[in-house]
Protein backbone atom coordinates (compact mmCIF):
# COMPACT_ATOMS: atom_id res chain seq x y z
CA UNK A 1 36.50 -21.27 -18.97
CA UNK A 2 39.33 -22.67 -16.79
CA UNK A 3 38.79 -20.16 -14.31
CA UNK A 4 35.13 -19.29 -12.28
CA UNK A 5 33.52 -15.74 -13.04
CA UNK A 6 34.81 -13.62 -10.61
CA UNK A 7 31.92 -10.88 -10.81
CA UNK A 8 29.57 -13.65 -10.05
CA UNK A 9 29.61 -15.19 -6.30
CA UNK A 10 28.78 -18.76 -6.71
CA UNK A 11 26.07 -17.42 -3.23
CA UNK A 12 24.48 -15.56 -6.37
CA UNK A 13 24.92 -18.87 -8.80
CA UNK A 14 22.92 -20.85 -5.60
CA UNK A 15 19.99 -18.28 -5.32
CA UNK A 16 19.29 -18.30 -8.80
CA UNK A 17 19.42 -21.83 -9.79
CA UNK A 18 17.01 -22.01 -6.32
CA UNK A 19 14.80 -19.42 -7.62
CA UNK A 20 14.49 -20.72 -11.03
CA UNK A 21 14.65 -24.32 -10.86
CA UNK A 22 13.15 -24.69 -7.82
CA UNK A 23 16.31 -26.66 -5.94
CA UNK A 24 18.01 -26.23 -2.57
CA UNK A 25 21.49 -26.61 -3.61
CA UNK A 26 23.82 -28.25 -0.55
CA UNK A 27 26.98 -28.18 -3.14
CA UNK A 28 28.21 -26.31 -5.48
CA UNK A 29 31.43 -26.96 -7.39
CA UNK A 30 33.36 -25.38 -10.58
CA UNK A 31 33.93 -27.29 -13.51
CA UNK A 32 36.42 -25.61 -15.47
CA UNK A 33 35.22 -27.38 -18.95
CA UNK A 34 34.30 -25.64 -22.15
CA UNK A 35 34.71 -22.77 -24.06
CA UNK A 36 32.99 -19.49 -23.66
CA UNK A 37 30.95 -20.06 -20.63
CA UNK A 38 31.15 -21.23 -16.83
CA UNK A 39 29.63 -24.18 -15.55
CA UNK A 40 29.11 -25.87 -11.92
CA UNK A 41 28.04 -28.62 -11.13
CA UNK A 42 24.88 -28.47 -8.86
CA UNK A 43 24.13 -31.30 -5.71
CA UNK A 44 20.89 -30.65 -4.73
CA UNK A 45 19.80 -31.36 -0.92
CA UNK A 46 17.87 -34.66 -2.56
CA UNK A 47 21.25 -35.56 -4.17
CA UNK A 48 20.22 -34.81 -7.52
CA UNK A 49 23.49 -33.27 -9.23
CA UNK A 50 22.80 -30.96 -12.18
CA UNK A 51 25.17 -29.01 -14.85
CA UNK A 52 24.65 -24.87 -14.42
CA UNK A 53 26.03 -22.61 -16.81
CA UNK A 54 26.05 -19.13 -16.82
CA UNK A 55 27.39 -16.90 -20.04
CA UNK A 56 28.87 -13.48 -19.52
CA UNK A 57 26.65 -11.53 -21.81
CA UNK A 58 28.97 -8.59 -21.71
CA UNK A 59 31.63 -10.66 -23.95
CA UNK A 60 29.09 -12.03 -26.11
CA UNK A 61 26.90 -9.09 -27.73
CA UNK A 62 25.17 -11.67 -30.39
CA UNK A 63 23.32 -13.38 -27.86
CA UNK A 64 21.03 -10.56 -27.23
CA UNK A 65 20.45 -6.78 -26.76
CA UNK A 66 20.82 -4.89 -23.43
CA UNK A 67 17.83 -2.21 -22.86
CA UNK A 68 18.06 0.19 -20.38
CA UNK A 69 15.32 2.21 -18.97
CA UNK A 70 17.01 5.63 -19.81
C-alpha cells in the first residue's frame, strides 16, 4: 500500500512488535511497497532492522473469521 494505515498509529505498530517479538524499537519507518498490506521497517535499539507487516483484516474476509462474544 503506498499509503500507511491510518486507523493504526505506528505508537500501536511499536507496542506490538515490542510485545510480540520481544524488541525495543528506536525507529520506525513506512515502506510503501507491496500490494494488499502495510509494512515498516523496524530499527531496533541493538540496530537490528526488521520488515513488519500488518494486513487490514476488515478488507480481506478469507484470511479468517471474526467471533464476537455476543
Amino acid at each position: 500500500m503506498r499509503s500507511p494505515l491510518e486507523r493504526v498509529d505506528e505508537k500501536v505498530i511499536a507496542s506490538v512488535v515490542a510485545a510480540g517479538w520481544g524488541l525495543r524499537v528506536s525507529e520506525l519507518r513506512y515502506f510503501p511497497e507491496g500490494g494488499g498490506a502495510y509494512h515498516w521497517i523496524a530499527r531496533a535499539d541493538d540496530a537490528r532492522r526488521w520488515f513488519v507487516t500488518c494486513d487490514d483484516l476488515d478488507t480481506k474476509p478469507w484470511l479468517g473469521f471474526t467471533y464476537s462474544a455476543d
